[in-house]
PDB file of N, CA and C in Angstrom:
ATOM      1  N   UNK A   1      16.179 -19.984   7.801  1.00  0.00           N
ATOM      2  CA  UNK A   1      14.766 -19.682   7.752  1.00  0.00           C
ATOM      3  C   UNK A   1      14.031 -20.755   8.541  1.00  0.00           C
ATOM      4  N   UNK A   2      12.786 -20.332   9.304  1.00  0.00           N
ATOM      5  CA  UNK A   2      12.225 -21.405   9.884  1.00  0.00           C
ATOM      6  C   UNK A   2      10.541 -20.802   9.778  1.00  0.00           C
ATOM      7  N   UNK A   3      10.525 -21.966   9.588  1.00  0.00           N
ATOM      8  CA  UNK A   3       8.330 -21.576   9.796  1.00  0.00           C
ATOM      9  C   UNK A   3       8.001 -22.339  10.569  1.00  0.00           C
ATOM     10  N   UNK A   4       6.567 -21.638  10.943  1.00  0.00           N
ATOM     11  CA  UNK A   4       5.592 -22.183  12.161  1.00  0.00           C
ATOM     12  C   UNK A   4       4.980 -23.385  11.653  1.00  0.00           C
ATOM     13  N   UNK A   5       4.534 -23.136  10.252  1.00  0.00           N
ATOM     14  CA  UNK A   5       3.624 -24.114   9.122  1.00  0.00           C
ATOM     15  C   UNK A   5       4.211 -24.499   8.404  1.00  0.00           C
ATOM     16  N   UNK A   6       3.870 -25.633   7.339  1.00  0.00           N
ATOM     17  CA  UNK A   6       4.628 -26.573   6.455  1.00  0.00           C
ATOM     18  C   UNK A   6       4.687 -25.326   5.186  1.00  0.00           C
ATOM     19  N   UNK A   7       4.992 -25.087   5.039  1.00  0.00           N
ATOM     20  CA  UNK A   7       5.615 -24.017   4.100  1.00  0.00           C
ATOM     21  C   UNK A   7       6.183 -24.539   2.441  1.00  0.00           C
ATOM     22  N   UNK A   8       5.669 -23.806   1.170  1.00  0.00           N
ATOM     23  CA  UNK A   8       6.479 -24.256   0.180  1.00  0.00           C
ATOM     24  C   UNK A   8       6.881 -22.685  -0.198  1.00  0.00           C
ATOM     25  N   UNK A   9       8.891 -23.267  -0.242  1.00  0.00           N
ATOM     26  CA  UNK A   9       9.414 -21.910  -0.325  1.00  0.00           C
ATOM     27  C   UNK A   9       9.739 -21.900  -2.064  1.00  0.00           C
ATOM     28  N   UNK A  10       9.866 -21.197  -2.305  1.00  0.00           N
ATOM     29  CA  UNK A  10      10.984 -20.907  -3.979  1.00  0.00           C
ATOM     30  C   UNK A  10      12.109 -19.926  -4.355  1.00  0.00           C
ATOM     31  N   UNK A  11      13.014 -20.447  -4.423  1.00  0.00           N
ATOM     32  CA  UNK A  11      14.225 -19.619  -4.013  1.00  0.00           C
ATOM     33  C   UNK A  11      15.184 -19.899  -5.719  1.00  0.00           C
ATOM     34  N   UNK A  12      15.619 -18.531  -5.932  1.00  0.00           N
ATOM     35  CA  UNK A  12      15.950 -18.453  -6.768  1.00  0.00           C
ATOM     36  C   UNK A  12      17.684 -17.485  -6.748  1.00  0.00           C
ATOM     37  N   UNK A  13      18.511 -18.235  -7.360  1.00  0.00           N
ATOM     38  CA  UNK A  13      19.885 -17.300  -7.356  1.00  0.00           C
ATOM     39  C   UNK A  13      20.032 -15.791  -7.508  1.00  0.00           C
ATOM     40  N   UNK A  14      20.932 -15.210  -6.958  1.00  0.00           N
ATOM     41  CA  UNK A  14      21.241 -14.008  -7.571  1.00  0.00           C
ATOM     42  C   UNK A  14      21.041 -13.647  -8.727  1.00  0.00           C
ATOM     43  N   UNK A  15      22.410 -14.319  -9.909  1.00  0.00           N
ATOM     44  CA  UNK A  15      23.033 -14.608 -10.575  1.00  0.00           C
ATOM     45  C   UNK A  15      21.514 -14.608 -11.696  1.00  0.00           C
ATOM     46  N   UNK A  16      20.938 -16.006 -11.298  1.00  0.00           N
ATOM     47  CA  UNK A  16      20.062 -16.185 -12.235  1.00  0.00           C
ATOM     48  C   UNK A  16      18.726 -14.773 -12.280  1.00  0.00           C
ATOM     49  N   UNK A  17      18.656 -14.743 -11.194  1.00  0.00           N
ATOM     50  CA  UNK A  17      17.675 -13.821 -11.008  1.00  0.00           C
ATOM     51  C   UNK A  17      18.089 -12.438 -11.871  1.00  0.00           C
ATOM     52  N   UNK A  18      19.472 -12.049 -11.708  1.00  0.00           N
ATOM     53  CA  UNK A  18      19.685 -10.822 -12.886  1.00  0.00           C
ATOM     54  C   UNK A  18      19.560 -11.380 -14.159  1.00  0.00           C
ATOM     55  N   UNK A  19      19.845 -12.457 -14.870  1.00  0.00           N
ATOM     56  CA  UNK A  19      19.538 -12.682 -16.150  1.00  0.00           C
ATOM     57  C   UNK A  19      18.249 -12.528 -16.350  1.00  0.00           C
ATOM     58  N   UNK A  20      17.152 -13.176 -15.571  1.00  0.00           N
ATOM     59  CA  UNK A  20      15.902 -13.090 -15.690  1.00  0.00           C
ATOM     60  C   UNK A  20      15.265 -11.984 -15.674  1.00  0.00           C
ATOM     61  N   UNK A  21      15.872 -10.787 -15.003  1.00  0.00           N
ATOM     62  CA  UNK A  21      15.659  -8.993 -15.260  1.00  0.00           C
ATOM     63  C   UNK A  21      16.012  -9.168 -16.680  1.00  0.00           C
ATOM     64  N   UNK A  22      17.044  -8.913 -17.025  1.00  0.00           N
ATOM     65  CA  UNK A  22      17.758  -9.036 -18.272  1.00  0.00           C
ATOM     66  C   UNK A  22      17.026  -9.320 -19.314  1.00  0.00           C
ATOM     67  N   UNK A  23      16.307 -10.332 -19.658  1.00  0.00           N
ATOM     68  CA  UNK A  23      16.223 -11.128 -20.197  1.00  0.00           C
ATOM     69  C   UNK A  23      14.394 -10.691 -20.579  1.00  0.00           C
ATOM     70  N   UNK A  24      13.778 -10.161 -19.565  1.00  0.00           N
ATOM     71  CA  UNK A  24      12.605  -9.959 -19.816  1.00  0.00           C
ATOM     72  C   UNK A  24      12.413  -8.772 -18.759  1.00  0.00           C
ATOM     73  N   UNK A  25      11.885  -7.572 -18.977  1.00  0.00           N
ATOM     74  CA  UNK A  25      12.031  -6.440 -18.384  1.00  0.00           C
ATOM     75  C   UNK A  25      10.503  -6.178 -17.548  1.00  0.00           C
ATOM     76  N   UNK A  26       9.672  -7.110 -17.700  1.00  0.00           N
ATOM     77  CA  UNK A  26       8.472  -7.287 -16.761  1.00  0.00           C
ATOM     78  C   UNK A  26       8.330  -7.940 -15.471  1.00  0.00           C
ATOM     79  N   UNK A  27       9.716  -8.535 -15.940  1.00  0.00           N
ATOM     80  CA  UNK A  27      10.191  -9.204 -14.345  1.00  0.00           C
ATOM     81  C   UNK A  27      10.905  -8.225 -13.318  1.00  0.00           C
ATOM     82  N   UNK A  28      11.732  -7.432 -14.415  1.00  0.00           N
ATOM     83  CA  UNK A  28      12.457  -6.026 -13.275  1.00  0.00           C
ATOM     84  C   UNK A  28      11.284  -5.113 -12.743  1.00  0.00           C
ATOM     85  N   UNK A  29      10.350  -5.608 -13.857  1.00  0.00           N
ATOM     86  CA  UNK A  29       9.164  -4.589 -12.987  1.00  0.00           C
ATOM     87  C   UNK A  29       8.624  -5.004 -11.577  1.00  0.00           C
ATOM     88  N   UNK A  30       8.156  -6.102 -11.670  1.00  0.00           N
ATOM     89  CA  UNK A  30       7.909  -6.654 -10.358  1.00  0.00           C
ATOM     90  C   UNK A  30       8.661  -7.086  -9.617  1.00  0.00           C
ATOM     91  N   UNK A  31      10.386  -7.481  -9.702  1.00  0.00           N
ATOM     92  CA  UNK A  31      11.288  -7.601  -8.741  1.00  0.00           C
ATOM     93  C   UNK A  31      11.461  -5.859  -8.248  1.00  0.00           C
ATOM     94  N   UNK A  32      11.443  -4.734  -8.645  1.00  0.00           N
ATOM     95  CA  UNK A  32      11.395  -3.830  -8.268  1.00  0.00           C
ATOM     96  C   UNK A  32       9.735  -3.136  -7.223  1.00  0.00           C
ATOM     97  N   UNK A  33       8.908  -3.757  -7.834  1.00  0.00           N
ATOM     98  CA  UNK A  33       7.699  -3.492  -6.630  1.00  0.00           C
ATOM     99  C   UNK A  33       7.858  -4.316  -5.889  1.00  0.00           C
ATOM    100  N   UNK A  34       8.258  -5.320  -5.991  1.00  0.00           N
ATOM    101  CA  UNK A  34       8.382  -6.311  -4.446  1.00  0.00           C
ATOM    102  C   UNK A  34       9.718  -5.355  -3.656  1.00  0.00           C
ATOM    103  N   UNK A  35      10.425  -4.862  -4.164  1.00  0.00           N
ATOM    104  CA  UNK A  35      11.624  -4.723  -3.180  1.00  0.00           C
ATOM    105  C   UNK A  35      10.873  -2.849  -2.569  1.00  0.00           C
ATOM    106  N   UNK A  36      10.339  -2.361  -3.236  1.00  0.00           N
ATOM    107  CA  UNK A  36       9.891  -1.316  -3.157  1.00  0.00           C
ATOM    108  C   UNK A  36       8.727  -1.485  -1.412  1.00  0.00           C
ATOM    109  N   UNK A  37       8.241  -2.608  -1.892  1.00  0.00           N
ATOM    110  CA  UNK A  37       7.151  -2.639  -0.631  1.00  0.00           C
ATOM    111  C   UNK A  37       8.323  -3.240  -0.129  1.00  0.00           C
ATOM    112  N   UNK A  38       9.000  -4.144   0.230  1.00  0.00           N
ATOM    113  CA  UNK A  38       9.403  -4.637   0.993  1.00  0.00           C
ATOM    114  C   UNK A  38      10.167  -3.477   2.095  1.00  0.00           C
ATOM    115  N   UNK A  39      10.688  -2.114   1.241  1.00  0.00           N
ATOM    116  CA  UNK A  39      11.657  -1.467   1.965  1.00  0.00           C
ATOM    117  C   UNK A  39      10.525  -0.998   2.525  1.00  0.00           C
ATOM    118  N   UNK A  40       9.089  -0.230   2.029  1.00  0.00           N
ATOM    119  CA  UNK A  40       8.201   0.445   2.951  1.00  0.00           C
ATOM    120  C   UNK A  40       8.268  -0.433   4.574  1.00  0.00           C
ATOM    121  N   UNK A  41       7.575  -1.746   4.494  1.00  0.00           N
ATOM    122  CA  UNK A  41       7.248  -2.555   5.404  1.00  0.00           C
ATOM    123  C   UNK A  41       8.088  -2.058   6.651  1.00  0.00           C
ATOM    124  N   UNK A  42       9.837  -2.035   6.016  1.00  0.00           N
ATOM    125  CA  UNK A  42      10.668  -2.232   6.833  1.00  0.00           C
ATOM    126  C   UNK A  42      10.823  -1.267   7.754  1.00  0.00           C
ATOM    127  N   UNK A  43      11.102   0.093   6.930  1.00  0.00           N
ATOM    128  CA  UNK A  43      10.773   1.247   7.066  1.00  0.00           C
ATOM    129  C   UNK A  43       9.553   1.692   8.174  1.00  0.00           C
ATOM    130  N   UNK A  44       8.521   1.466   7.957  1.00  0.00           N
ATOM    131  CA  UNK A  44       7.553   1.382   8.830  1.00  0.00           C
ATOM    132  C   UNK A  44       7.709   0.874  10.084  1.00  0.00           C
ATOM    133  N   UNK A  45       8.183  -0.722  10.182  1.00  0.00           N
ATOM    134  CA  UNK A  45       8.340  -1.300  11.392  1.00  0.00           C
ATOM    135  C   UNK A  45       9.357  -0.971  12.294  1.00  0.00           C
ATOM    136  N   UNK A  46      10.457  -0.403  11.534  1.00  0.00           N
ATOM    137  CA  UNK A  46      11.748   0.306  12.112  1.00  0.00           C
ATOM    138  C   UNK A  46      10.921   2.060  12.979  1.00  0.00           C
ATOM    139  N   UNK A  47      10.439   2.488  12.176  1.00  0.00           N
ATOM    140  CA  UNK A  47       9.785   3.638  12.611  1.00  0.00           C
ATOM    141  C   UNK A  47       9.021   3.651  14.089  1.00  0.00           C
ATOM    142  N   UNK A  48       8.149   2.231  14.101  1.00  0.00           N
ATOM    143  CA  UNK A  48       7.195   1.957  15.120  1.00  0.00           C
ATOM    144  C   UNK A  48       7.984   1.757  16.398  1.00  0.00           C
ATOM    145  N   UNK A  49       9.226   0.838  15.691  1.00  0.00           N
ATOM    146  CA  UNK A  49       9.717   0.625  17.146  1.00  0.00           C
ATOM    147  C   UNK A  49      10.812   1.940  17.946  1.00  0.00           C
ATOM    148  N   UNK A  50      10.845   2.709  17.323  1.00  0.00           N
ATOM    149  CA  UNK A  50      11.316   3.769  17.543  1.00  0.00           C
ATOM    150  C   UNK A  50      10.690   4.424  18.625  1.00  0.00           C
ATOM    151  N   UNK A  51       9.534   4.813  17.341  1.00  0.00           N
ATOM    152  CA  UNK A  51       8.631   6.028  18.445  1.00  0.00           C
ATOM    153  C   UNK A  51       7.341   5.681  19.041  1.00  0.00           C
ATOM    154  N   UNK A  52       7.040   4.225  18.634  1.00  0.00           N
ATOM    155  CA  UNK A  52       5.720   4.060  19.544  1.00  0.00           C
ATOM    156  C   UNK A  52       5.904   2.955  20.711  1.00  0.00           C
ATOM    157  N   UNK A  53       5.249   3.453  21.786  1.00  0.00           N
ATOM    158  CA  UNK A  53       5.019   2.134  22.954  1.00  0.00           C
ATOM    159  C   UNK A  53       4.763   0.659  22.478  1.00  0.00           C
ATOM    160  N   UNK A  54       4.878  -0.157  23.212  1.00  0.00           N
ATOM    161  CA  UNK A  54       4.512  -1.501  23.052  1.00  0.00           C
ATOM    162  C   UNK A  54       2.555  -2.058  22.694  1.00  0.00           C
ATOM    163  N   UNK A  55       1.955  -0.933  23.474  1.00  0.00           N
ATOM    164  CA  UNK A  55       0.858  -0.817  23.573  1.00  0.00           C
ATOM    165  C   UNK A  55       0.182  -0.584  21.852  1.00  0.00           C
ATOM    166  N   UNK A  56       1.197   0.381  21.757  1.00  0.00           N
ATOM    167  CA  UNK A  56       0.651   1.041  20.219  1.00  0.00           C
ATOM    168  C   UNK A  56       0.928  -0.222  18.689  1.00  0.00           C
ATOM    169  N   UNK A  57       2.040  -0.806  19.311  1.00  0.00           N
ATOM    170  CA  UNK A  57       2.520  -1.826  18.430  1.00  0.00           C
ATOM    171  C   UNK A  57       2.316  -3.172  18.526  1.00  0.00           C
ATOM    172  N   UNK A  58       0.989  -3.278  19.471  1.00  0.00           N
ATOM    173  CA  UNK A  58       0.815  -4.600  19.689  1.00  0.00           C
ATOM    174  C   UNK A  58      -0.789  -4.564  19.241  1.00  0.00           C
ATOM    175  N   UNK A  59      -1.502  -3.021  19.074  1.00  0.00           N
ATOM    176  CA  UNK A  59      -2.422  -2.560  18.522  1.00  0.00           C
ATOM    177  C   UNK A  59      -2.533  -3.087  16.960  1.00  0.00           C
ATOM    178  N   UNK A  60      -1.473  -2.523  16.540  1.00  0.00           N
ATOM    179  CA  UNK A  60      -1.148  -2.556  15.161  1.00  0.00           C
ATOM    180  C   UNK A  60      -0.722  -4.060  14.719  1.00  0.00           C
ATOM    181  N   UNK A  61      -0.406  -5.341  15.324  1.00  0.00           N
ATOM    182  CA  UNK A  61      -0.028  -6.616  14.946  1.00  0.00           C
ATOM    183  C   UNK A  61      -1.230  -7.165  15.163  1.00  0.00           C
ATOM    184  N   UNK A  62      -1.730  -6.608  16.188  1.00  0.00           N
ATOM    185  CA  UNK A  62      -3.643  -7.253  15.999  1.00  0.00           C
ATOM    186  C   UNK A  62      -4.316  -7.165  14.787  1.00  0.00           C
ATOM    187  N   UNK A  63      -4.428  -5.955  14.875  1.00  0.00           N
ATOM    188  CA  UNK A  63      -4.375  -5.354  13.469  1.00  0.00           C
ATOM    189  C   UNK A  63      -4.363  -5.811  12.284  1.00  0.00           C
ATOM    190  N   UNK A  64      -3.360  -6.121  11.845  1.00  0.00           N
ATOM    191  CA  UNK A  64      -2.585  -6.231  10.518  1.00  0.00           C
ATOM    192  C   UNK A  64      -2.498  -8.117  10.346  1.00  0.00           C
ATOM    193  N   UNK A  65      -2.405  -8.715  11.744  1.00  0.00           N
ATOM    194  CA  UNK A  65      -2.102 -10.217  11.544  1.00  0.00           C
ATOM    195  C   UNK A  65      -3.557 -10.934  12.160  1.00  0.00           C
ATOM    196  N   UNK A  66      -4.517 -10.332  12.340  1.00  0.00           N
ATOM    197  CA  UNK A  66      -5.626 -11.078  12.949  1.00  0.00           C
ATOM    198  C   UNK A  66      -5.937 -12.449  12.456  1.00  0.00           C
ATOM    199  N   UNK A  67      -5.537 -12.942  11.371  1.00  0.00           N
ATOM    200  CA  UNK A  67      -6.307 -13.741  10.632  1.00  0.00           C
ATOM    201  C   UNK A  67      -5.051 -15.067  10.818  1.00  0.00           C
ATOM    202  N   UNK A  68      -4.245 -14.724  11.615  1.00  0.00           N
ATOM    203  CA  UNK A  68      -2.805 -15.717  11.716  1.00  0.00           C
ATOM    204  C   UNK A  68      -2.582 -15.816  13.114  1.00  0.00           C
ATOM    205  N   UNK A  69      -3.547 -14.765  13.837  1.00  0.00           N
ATOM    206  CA  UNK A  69      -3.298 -14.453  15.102  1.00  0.00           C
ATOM    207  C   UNK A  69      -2.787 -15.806  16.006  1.00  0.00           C
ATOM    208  N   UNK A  70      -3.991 -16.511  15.988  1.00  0.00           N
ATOM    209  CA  UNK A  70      -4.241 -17.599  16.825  1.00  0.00           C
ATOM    210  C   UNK A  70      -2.990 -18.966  16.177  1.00  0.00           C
ATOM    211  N   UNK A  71      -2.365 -18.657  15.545  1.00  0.00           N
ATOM    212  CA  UNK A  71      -1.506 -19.425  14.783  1.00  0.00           C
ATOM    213  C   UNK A  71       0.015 -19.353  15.559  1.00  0.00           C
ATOM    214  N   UNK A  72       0.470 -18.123  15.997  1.00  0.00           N
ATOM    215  CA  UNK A  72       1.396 -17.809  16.404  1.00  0.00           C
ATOM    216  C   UNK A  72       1.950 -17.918  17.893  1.00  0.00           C
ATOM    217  N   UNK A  73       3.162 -18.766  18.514  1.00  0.00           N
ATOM    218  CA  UNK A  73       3.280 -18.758  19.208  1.00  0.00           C
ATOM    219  C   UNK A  73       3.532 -17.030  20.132  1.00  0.00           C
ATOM    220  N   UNK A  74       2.873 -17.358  21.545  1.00  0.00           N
ATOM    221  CA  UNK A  74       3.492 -15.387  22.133  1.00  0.00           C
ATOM    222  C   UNK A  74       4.505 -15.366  22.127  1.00  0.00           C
ATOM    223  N   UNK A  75       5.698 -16.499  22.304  1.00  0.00           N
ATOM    224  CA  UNK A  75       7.059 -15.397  22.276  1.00  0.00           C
ATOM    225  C   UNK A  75       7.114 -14.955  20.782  1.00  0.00           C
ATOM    226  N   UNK A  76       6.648 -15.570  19.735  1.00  0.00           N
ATOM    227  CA  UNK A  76       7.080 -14.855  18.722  1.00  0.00           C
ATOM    228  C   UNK A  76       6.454 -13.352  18.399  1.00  0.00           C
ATOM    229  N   UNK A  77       5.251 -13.210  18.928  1.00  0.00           N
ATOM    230  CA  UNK A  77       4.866 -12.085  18.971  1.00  0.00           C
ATOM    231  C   UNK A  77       5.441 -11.396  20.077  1.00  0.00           C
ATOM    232  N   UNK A  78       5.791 -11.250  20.846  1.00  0.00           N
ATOM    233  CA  UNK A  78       6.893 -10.452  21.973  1.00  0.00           C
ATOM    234  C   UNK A  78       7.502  -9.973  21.340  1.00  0.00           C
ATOM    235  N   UNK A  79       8.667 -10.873  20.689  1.00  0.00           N
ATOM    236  CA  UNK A  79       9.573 -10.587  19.705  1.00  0.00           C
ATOM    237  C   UNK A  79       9.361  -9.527  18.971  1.00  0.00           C
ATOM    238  N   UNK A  80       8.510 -10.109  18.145  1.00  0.00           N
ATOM    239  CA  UNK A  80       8.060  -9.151  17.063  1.00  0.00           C
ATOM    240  C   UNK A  80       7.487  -7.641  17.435  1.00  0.00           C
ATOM    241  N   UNK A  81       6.780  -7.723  18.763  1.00  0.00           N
ATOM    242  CA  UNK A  81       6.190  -6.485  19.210  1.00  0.00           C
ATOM    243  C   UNK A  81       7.704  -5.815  19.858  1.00  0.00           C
ATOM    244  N   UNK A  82       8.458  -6.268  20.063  1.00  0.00           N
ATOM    245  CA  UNK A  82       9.743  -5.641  20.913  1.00  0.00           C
ATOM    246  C   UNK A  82       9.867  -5.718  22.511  1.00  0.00           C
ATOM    247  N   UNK A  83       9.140  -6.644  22.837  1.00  0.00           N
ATOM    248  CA  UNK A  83       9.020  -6.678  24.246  1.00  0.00           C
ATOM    249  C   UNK A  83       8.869  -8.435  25.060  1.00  0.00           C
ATOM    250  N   UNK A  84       9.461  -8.539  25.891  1.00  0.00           N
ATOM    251  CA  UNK A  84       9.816  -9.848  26.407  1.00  0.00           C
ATOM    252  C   UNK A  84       8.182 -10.733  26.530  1.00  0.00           C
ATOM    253  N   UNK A  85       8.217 -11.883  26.649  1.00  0.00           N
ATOM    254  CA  UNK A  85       6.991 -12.837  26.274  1.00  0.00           C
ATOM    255  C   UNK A  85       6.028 -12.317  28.205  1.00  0.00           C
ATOM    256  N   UNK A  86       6.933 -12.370  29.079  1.00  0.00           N
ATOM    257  CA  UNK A  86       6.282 -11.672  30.399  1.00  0.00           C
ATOM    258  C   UNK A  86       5.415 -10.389  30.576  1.00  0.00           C
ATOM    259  N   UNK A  87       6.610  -9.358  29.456  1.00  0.00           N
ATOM    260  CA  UNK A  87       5.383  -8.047  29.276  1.00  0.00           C
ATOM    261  C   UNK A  87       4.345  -8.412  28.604  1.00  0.00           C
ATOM    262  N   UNK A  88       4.183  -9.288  27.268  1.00  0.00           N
ATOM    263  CA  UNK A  88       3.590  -9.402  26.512  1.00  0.00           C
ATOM    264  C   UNK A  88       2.324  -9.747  27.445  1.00  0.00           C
ATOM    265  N   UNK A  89       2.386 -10.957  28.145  1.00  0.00           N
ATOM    266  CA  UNK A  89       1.379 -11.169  29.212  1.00  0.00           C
ATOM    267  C   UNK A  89       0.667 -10.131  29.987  1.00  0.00           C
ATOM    268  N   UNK A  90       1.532  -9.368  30.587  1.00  0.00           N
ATOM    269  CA  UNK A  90       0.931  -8.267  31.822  1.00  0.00           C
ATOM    270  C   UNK A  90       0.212  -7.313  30.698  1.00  0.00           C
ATOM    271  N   UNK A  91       0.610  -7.390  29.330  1.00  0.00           N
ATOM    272  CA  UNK A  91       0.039  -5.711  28.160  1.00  0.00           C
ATOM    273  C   UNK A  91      -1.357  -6.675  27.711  1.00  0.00           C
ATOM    274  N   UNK A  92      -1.568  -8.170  27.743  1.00  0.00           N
ATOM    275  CA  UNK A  92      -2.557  -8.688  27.219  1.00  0.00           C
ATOM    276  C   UNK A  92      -3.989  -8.511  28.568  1.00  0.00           C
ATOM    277  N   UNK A  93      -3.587  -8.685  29.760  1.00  0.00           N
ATOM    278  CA  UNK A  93      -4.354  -8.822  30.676  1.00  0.00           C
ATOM    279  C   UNK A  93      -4.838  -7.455  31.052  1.00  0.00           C
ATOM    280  N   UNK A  94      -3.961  -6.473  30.879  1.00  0.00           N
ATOM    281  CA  UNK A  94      -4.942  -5.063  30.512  1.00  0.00           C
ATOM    282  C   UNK A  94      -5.792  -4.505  29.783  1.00  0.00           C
ATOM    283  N   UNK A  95      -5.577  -5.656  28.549  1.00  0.00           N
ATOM    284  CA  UNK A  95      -7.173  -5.426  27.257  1.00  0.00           C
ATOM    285  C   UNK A  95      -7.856  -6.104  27.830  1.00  0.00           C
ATOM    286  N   UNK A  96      -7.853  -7.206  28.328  1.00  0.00           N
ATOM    287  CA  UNK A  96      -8.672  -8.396  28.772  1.00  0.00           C
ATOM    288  C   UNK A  96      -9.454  -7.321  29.876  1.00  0.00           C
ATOM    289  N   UNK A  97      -8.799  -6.763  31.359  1.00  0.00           N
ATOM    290  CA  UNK A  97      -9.511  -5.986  32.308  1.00  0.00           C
ATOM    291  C   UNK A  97     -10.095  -4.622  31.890  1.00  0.00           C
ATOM    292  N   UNK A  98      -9.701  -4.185  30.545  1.00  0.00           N
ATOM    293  CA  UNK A  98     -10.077  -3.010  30.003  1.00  0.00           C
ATOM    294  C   UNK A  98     -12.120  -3.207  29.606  1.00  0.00           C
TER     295      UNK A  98
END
């Protein structure tokens, strides 16, 4: 794992983590909505890069990450959009001339 920012992580075992279902059944509730969104997210982003352009998915990270925007290096958004840090450039300078 690596972050951009000083980060505090909390990481918890397997092992322990099923006792803690176990053990109190309000926790399976919310280890089950976290994994629930988590599969949407995935689901979604798998979808985008499928069937939409770079254009459409670089729409949508504006979007959705504005508030981190300026935080992020561009190759990581390349990355993340599916397209090399060079396109990323030539797809930014067409909003800019737009």
């Amino acid at each position: 794992m690596e972050t951009l920012e000083d980060t505090d992580v909390l990481y918890i075992k397997h092992d322990d983590l099923m006792i803690l279902f176990k053990k109190n059944h309000a926790w399976e509730s919310v280890g089950r909505k976290i994994s629930d969104i988590n599969f949407i997210v995935s689901k979604d982003r798998l979808r985008s890069m499928m069937n939409d352009d770079a254009i459409t998915r670089y729409k949508r990270f504006l979007h959705s990450y504005q508030n981190i925007l300026h935080r992020i290096p561009q190759n990581i958004i390349a990355s993340y959009v599916g397209i090399t840090p060079q396109s990323l450039s030539r797809l930014k300078k067409g909003f800019d001339n737009a």
